[in-house]
PDB file of N, CA and C in Angstrom:
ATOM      1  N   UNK A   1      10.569 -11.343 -27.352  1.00  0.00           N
ATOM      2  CA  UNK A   1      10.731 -10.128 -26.591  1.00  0.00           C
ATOM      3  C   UNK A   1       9.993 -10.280 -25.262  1.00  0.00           C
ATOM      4  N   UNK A   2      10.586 -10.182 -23.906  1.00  0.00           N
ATOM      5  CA  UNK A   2      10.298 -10.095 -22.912  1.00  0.00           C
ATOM      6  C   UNK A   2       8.663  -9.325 -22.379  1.00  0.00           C
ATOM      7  N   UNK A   3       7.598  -9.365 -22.260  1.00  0.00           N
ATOM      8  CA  UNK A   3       6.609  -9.111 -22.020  1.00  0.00           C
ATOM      9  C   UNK A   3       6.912  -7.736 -20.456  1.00  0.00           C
ATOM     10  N   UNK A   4       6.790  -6.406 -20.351  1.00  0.00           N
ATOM     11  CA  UNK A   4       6.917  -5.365 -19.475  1.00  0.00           C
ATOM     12  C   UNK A   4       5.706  -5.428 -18.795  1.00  0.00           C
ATOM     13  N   UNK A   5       5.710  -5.019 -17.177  1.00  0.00           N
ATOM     14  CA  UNK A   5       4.533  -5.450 -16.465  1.00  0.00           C
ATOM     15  C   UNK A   5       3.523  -4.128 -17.226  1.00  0.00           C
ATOM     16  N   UNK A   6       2.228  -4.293 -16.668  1.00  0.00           N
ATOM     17  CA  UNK A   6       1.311  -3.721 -17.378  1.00  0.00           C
ATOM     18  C   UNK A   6       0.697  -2.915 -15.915  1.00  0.00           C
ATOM     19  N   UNK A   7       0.466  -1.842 -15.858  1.00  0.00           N
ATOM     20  CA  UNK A   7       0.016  -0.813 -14.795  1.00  0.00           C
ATOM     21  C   UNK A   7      -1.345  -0.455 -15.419  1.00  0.00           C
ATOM     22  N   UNK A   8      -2.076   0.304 -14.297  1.00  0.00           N
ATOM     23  CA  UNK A   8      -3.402   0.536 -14.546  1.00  0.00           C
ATOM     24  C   UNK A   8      -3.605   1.590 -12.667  1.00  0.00           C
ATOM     25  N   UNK A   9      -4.731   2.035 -12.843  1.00  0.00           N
ATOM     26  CA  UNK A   9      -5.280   2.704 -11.424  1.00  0.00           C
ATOM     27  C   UNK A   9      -5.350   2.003 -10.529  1.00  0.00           C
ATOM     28  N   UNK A  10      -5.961   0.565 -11.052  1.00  0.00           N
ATOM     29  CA  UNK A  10      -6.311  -0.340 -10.439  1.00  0.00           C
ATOM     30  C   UNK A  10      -5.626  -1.663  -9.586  1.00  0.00           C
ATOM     31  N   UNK A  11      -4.301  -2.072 -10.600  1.00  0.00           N
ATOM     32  CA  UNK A  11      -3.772  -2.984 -10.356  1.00  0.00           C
ATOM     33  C   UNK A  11      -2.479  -3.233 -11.183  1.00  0.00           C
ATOM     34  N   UNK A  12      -1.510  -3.486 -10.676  1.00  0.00           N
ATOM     35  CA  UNK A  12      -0.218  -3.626 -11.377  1.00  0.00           C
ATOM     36  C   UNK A  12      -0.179  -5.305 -11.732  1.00  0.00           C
ATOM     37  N   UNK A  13      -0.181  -5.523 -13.427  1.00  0.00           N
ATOM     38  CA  UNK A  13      -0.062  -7.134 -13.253  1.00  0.00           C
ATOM     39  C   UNK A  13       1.241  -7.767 -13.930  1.00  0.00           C
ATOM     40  N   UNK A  14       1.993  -8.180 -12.888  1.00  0.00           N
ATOM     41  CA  UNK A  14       3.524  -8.954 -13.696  1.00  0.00           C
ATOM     42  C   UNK A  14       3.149  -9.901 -14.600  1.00  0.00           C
ATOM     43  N   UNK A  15       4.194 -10.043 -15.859  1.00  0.00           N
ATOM     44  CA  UNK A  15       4.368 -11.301 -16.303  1.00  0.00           C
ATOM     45  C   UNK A  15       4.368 -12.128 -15.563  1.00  0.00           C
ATOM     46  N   UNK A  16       3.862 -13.414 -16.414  1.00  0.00           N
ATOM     47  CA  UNK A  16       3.838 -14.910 -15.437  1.00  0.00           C
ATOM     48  C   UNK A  16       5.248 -15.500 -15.141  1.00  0.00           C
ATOM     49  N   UNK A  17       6.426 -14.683 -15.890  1.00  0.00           N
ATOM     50  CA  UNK A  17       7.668 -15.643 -15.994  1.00  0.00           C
ATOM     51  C   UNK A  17       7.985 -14.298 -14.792  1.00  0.00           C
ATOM     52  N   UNK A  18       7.487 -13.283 -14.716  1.00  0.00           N
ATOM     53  CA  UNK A  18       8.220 -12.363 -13.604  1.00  0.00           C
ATOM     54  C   UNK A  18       7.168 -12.769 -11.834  1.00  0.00           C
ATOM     55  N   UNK A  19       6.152 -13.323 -11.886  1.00  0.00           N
ATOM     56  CA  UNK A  19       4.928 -13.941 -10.962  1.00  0.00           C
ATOM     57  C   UNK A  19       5.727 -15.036 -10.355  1.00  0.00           C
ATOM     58  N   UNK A  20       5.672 -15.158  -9.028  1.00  0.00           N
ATOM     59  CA  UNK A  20       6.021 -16.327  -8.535  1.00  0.00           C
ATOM     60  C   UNK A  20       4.555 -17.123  -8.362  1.00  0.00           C
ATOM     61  N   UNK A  21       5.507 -18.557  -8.548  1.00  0.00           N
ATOM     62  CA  UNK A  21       4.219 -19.499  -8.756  1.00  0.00           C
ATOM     63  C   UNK A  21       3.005 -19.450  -7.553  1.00  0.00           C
ATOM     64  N   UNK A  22       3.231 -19.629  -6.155  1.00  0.00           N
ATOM     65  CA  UNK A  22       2.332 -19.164  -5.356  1.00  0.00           C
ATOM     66  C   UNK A  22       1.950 -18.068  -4.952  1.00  0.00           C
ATOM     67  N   UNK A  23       1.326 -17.197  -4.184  1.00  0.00           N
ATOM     68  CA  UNK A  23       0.654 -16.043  -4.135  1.00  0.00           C
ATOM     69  C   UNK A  23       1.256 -15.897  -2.596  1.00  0.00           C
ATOM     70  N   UNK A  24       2.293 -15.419  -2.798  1.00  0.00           N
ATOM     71  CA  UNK A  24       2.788 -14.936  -0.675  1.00  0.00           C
ATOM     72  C   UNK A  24       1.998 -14.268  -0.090  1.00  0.00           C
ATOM     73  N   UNK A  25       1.695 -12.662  -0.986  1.00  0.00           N
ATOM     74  CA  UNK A  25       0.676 -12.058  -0.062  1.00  0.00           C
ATOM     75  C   UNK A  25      -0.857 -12.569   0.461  1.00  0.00           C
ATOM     76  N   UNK A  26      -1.302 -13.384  -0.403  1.00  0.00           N
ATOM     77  CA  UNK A  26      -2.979 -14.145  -0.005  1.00  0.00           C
ATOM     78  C   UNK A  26      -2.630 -15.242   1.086  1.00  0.00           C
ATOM     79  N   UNK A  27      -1.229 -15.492   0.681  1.00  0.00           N
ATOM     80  CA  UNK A  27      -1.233 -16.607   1.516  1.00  0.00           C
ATOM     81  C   UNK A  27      -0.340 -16.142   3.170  1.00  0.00           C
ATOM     82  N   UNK A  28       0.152 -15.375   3.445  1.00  0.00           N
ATOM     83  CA  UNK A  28      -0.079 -14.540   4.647  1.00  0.00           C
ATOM     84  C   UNK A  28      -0.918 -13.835   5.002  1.00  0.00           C
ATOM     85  N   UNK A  29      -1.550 -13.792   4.496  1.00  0.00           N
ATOM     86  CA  UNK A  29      -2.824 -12.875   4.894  1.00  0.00           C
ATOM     87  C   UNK A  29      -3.767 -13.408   5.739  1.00  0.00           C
ATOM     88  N   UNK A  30      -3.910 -15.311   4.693  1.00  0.00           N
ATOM     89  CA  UNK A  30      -4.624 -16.264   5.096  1.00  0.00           C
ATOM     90  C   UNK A  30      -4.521 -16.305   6.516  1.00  0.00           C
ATOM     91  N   UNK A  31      -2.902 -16.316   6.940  1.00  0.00           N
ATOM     92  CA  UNK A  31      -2.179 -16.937   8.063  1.00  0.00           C
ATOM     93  C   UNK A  31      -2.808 -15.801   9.175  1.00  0.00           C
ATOM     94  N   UNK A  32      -2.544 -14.771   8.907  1.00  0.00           N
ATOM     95  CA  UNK A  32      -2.900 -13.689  10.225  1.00  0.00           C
ATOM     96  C   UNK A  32      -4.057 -13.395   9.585  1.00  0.00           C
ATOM     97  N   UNK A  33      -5.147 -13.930   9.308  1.00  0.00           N
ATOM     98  CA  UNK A  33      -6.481 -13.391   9.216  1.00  0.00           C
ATOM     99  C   UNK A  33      -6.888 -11.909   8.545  1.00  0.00           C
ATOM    100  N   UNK A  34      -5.913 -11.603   8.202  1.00  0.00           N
ATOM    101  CA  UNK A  34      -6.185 -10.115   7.173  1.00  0.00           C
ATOM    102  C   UNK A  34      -6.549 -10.424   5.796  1.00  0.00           C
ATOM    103  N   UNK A  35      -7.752  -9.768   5.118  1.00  0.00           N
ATOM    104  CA  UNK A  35      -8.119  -9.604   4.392  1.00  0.00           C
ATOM    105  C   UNK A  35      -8.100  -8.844   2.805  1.00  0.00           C
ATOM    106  N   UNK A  36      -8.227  -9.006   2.030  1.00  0.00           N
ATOM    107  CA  UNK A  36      -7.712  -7.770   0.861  1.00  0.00           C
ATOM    108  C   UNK A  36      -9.007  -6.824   0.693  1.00  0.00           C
ATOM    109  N   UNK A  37      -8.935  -5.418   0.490  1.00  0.00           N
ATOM    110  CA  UNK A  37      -9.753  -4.521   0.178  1.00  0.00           C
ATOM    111  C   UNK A  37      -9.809  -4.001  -0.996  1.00  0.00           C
ATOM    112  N   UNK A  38     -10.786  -3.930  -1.535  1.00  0.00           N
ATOM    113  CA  UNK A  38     -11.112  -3.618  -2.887  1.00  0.00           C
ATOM    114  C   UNK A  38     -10.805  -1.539  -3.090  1.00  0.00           C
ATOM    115  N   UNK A  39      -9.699  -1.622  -4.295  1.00  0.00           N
ATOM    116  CA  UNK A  39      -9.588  -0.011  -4.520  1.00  0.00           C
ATOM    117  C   UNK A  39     -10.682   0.906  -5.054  1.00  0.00           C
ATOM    118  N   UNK A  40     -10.755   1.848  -4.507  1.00  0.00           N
ATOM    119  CA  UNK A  40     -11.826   2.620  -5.175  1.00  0.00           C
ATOM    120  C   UNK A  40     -11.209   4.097  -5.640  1.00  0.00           C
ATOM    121  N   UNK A  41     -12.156   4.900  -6.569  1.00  0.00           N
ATOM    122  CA  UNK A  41     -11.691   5.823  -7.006  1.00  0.00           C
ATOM    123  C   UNK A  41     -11.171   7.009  -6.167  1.00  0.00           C
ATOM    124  N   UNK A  42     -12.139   6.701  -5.247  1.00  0.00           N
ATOM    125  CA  UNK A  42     -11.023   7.946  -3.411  1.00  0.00           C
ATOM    126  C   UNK A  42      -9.763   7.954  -3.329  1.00  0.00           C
ATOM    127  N   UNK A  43      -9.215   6.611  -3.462  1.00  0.00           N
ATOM    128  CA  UNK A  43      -7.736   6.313  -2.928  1.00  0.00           C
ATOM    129  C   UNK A  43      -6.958   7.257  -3.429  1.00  0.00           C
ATOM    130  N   UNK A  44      -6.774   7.349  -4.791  1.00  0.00           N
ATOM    131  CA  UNK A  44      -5.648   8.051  -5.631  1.00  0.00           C
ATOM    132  C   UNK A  44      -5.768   9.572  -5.168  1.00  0.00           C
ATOM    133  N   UNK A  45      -6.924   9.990  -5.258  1.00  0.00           N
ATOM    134  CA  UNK A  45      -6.909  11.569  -4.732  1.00  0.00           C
ATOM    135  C   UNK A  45      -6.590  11.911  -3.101  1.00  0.00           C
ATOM    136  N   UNK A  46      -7.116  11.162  -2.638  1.00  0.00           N
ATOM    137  CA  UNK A  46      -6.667  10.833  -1.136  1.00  0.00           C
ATOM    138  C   UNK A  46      -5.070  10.902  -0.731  1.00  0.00           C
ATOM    139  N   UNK A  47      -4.460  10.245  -1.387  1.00  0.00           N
ATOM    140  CA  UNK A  47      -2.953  10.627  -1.437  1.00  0.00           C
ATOM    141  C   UNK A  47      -2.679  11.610  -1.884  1.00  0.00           C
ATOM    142  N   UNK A  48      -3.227  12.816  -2.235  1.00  0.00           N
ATOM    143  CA  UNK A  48      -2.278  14.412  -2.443  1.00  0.00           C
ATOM    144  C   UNK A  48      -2.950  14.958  -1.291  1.00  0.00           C
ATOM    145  N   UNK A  49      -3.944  14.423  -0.756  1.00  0.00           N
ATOM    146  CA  UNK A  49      -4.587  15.486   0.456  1.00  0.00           C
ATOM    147  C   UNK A  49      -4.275  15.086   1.843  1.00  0.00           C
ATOM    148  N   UNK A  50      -3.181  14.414   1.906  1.00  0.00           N
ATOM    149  CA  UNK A  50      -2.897  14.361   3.474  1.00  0.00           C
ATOM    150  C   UNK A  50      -2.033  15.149   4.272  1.00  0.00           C
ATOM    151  N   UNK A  51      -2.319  15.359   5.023  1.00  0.00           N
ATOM    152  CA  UNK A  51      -1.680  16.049   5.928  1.00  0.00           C
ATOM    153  C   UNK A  51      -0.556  16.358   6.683  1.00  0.00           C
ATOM    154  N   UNK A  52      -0.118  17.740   5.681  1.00  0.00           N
ATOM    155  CA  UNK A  52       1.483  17.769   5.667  1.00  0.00           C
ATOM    156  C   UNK A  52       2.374  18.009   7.132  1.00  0.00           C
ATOM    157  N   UNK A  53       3.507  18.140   6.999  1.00  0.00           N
ATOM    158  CA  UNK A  53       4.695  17.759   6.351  1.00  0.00           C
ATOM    159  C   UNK A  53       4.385  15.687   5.740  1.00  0.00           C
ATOM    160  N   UNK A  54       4.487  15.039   4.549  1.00  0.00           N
ATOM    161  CA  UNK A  54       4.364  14.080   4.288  1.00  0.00           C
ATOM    162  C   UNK A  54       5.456  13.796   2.439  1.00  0.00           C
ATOM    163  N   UNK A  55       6.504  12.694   3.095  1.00  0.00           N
ATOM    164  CA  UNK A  55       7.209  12.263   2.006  1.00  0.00           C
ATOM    165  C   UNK A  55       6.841  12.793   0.522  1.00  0.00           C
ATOM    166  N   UNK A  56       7.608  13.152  -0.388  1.00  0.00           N
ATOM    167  CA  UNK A  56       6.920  13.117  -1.999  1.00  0.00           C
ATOM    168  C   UNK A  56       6.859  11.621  -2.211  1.00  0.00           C
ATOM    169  N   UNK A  57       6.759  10.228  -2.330  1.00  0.00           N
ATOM    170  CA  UNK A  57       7.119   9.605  -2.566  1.00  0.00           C
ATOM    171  C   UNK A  57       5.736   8.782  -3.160  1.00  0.00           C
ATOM    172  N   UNK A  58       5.196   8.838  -4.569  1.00  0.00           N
ATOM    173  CA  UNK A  58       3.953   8.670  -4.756  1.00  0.00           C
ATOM    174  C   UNK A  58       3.767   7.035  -4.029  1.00  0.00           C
ATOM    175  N   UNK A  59       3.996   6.427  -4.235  1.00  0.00           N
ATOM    176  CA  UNK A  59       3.651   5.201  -3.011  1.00  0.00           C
ATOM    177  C   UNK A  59       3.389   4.799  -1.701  1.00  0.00           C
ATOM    178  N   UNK A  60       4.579   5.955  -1.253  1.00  0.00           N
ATOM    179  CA  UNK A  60       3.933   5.591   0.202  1.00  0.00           C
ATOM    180  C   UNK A  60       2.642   6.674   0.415  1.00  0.00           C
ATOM    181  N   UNK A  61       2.757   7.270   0.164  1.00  0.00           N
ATOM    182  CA  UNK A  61       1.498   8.338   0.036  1.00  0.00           C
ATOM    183  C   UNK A  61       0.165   7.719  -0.638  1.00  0.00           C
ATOM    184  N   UNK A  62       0.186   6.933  -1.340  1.00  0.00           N
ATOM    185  CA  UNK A  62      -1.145   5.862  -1.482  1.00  0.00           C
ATOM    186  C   UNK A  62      -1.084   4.943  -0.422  1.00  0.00           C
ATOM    187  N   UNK A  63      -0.073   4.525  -0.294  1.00  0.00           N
ATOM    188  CA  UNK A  63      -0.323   3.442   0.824  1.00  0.00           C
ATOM    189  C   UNK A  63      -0.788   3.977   2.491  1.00  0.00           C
ATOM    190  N   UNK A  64      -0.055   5.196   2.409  1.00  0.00           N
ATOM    191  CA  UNK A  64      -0.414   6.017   3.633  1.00  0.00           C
ATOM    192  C   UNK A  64      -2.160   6.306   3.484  1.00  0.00           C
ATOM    193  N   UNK A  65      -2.023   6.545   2.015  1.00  0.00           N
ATOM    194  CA  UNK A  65      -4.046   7.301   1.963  1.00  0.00           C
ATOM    195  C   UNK A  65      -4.872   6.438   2.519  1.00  0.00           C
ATOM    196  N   UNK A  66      -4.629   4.904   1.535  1.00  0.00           N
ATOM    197  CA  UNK A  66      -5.659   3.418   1.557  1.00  0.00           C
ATOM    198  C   UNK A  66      -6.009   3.098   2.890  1.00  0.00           C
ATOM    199  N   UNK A  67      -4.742   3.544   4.296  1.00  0.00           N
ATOM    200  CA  UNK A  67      -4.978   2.799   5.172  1.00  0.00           C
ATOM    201  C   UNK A  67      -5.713   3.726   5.760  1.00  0.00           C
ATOM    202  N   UNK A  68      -5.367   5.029   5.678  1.00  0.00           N
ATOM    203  CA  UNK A  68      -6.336   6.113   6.528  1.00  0.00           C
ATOM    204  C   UNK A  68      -7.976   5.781   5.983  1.00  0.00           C
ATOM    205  N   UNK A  69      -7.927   5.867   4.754  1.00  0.00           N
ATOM    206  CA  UNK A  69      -9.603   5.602   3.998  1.00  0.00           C
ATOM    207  C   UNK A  69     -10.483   4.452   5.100  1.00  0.00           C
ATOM    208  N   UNK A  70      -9.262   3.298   4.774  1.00  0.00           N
ATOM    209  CA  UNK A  70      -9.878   2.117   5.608  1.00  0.00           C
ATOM    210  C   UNK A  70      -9.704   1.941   6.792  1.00  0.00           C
ATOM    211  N   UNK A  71      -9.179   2.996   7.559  1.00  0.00           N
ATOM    212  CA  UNK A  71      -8.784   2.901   8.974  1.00  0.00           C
ATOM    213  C   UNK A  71      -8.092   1.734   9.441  1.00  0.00           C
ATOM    214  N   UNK A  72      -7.140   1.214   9.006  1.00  0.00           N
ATOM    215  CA  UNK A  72      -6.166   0.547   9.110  1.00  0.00           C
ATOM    216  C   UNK A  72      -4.985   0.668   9.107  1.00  0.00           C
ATOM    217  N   UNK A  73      -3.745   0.069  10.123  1.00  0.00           N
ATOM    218  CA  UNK A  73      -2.846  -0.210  10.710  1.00  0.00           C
ATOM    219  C   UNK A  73      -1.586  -0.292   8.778  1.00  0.00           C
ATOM    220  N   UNK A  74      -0.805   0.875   9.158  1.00  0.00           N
ATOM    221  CA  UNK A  74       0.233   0.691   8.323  1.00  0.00           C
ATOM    222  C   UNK A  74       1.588  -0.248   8.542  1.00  0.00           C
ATOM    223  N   UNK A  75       1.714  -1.704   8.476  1.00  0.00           N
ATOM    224  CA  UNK A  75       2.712  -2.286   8.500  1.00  0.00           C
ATOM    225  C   UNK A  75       4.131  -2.409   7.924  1.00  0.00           C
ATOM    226  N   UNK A  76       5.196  -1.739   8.707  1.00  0.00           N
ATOM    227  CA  UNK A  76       6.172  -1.351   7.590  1.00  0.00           C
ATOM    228  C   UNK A  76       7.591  -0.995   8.766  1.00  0.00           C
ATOM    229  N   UNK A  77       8.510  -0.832   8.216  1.00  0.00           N
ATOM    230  CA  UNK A  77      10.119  -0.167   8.619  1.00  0.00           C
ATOM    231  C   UNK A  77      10.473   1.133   7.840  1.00  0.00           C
ATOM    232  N   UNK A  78       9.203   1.365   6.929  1.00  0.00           N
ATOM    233  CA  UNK A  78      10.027   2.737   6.073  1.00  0.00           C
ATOM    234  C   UNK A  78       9.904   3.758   7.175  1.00  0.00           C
ATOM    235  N   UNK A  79      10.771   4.544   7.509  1.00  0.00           N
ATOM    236  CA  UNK A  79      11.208   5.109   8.453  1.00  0.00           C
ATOM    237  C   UNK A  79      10.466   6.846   8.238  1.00  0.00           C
ATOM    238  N   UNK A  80      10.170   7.496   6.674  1.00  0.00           N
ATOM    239  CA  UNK A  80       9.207   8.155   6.788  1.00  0.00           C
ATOM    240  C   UNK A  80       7.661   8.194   7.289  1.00  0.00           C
ATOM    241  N   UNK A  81       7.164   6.942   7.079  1.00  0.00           N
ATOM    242  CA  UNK A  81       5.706   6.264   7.020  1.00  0.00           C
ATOM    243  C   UNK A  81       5.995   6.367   8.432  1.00  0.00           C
ATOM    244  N   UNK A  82       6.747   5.972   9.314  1.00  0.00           N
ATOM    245  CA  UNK A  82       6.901   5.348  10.980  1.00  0.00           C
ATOM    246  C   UNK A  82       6.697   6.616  11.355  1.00  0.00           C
ATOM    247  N   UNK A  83       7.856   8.035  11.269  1.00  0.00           N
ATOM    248  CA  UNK A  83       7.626   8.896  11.837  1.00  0.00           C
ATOM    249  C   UNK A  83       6.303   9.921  11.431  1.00  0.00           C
ATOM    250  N   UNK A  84       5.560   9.694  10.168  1.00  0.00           N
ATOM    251  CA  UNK A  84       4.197  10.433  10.006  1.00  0.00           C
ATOM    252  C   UNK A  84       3.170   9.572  10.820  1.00  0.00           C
ATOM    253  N   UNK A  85       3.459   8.971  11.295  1.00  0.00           N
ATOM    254  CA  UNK A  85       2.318   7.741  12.179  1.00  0.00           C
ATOM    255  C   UNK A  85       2.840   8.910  13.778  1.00  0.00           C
ATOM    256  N   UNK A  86       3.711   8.757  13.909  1.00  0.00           N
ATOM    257  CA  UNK A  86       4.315   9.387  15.485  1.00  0.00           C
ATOM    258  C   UNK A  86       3.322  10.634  15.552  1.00  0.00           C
ATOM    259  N   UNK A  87       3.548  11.129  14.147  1.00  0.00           N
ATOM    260  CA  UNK A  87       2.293  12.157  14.359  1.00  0.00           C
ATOM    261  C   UNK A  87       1.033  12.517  14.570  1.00  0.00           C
ATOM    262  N   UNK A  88       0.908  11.057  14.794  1.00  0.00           N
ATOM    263  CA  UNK A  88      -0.807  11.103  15.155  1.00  0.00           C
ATOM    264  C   UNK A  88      -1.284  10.360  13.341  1.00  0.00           C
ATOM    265  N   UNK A  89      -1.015  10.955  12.489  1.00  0.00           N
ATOM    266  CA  UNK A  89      -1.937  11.047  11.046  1.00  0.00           C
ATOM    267  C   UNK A  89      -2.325   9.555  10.794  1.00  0.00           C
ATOM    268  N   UNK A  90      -1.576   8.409  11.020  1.00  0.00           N
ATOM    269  CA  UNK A  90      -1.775   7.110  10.583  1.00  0.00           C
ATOM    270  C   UNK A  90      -1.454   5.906  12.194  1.00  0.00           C
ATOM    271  N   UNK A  91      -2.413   4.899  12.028  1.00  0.00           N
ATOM    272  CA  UNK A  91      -1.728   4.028  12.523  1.00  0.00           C
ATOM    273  C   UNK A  91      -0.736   3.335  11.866  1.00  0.00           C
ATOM    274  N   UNK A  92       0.777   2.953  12.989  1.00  0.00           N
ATOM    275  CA  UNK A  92       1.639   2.646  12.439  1.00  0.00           C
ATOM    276  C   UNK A  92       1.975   1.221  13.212  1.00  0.00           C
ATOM    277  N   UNK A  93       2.417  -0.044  12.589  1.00  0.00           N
ATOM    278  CA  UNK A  93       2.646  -1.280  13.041  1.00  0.00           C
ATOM    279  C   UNK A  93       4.319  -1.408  12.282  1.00  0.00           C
ATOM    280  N   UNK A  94       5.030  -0.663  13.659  1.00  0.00           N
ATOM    281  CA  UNK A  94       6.646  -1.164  13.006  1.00  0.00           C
ATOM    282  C   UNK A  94       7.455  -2.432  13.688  1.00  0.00           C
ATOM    283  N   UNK A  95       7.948  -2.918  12.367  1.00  0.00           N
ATOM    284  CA  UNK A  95       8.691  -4.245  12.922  1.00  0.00           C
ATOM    285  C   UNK A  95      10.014  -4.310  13.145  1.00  0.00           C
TER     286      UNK A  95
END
């Protein structure tokens, strides 16, 4: 029986047969000098308290929170995330 990824607050971890063998994100990261940040218990609540009008979409709304927490640049084309950045609320890096 196929092994289902396993979720947590913390970290989502795929099967190894669903894992690609190298690590893309560490290894772009490497490339443009960006770093990974460690989650803390702020993040999750942080995403219901931002500042509306903002997507229901529980993901981008963490991802929107993490970068405000850490004052960092949201990299992306999702076209909600782009125009809540227009608003001032986030930096936005669209490609």
């Amino acid at each position: 029986m196929p092994r289902t990824p396993e979720a947590s607050p913390w970290r989502i971890v795929l099967p190894s047969s669903v894992r690609p063998a190298a690590d893309p994100v560490r290894a772009g990261g490497a490339r443009f000098g960006s770093t990974e940040a460690p989650m803390s218990a702020d993040m999750a609540p942080a995403a219901y308290e931002l500042p509306e009008p903002f997507p229901k979409d529980p993901a981008d709304r963490l991802i929107v929170a993490i970068a405000r927490l850490l004052t960092a640049p949201v990299v992306t084309v999702d076209r909600p995330i782009v125009a809540y950045g227009r608003q001032g609320h986030v930096q936005v890096l669209a490609y």
